[in-house]
Protein backbone atom coordinates (compact mmCIF):
# COMPACT_ATOMS: atom_id res chain seq x y z
CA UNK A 1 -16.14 3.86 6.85
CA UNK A 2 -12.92 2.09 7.97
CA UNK A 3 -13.22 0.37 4.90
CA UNK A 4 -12.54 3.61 3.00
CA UNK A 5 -10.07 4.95 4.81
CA UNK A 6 -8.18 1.94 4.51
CA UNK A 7 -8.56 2.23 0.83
CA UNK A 8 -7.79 5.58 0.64
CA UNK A 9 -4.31 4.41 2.56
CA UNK A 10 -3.28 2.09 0.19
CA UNK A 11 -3.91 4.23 -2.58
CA UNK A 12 -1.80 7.23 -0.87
CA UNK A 13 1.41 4.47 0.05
CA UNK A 14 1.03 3.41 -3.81
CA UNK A 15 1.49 6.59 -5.15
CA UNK A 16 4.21 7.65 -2.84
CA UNK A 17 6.38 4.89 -3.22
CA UNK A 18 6.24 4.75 -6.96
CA UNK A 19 7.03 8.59 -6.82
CA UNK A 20 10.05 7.73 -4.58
CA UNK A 21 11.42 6.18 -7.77
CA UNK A 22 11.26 9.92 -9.33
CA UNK A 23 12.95 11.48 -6.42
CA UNK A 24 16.42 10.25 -7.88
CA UNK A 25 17.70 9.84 -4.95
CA UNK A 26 15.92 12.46 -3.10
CA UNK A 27 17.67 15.34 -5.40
CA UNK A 28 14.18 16.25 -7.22
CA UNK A 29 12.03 18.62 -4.12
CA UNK A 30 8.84 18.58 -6.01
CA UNK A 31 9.03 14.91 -6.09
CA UNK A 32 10.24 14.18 -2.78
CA UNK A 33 7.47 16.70 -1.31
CA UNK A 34 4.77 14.20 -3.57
CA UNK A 35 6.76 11.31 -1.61
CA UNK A 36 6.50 13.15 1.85
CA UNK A 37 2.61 13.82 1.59
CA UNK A 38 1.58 10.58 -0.12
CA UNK A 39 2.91 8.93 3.52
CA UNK A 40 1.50 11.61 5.77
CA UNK A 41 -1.87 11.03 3.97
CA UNK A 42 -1.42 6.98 3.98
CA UNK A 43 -0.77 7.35 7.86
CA UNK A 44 -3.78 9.60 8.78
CA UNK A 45 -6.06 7.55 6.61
CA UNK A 46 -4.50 4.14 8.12
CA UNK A 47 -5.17 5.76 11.67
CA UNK A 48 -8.57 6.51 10.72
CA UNK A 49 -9.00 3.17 9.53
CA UNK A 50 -8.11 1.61 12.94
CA UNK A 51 -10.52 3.16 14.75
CA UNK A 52 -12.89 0.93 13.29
CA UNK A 53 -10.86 -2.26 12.65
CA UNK A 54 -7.91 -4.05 14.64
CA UNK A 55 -4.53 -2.64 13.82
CA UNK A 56 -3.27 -6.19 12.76
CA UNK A 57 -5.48 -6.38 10.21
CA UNK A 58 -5.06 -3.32 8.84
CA UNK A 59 -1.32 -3.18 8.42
CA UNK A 60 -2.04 -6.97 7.13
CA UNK A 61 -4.64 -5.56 4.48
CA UNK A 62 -2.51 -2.45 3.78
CA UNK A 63 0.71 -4.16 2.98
CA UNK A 64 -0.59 -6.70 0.99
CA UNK A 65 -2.92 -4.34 -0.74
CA UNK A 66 0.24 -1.93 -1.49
CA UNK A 67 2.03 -4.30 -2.76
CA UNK A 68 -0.23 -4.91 -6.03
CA UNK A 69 -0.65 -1.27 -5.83
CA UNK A 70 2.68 -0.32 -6.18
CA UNK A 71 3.39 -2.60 -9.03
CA UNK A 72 0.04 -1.62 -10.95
CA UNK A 73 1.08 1.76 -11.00
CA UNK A 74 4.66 1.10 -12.01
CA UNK A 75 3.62 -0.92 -14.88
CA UNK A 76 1.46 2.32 -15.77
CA UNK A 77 3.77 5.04 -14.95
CA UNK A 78 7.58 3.35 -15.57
CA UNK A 79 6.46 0.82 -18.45
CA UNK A 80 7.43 -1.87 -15.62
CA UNK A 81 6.39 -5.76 -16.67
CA UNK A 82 6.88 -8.45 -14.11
CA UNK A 83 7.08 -12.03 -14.96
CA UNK A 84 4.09 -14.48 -14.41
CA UNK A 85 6.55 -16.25 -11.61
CA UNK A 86 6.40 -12.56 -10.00
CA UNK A 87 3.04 -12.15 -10.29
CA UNK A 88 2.55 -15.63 -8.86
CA UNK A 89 4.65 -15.18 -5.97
CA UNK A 90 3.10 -11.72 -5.06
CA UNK A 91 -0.07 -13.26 -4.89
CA UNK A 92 1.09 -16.05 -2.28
CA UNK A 93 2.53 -13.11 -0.34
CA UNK A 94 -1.17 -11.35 -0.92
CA UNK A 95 -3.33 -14.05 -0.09
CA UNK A 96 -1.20 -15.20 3.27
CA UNK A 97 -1.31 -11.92 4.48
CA UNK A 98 -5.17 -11.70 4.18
CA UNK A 99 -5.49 -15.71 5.45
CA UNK A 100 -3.53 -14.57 8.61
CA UNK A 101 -5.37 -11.44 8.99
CA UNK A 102 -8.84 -11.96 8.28
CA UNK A 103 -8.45 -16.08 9.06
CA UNK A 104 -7.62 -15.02 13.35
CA UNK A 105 -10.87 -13.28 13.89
CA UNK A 106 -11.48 -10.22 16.23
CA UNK A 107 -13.47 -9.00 18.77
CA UNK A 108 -14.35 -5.14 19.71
């Protein structure tokens, strides 16, 4: 289930931060208020999501999951393109943050 919830995170920071773009500079309420509850719901489901896995790798998984989140949806919503370099370099970030994570092991 932590699984999920950890999912369910990522997908709540993804959509908040590419609604803090529509904020415009936090002078549009209904979009700040999509902004405000996209992190409260990231944060409950990330706390939910810890009580089943280690808080390092969470956070590890979350923020490198977010970040191909985030630009997935801006490419969708903003018509945003990143170069292949980008993309390259966003998957280096990706992939150390899950070697570091999941690479350290755990124990409950």
């Amino acid at each position: 289930m932590s699984w999920v919830f950890l999912i369910l995170g990522v997908a709540a920071e993804a959509v908040s931060h590419v609604a803090l773009k529509a904020t415009d500079g936090f002078s549009k309420p209904g979009a700040v208020a999509l902004v405000a509850f996209g992190h409260l719901c990231a944060f409950v489901a990330l706390s939910f999501a810890m009580k089943g896995m280690p808080v390092g790798i969470v956070h590890g998984l979350w923020a490198a999951l977010a970040i191909l989140g985030v630009n997935l949806l801006s490419m969708l919503v903003y018509q945003e393109h990143l170069d292949l370099t980008t993309w390259v370099g966003m998957g280096l970030i990706v992939a150390g943050v899950l070697v570091v994570n999941l690479g350290q092991g755990h124990a409950h």
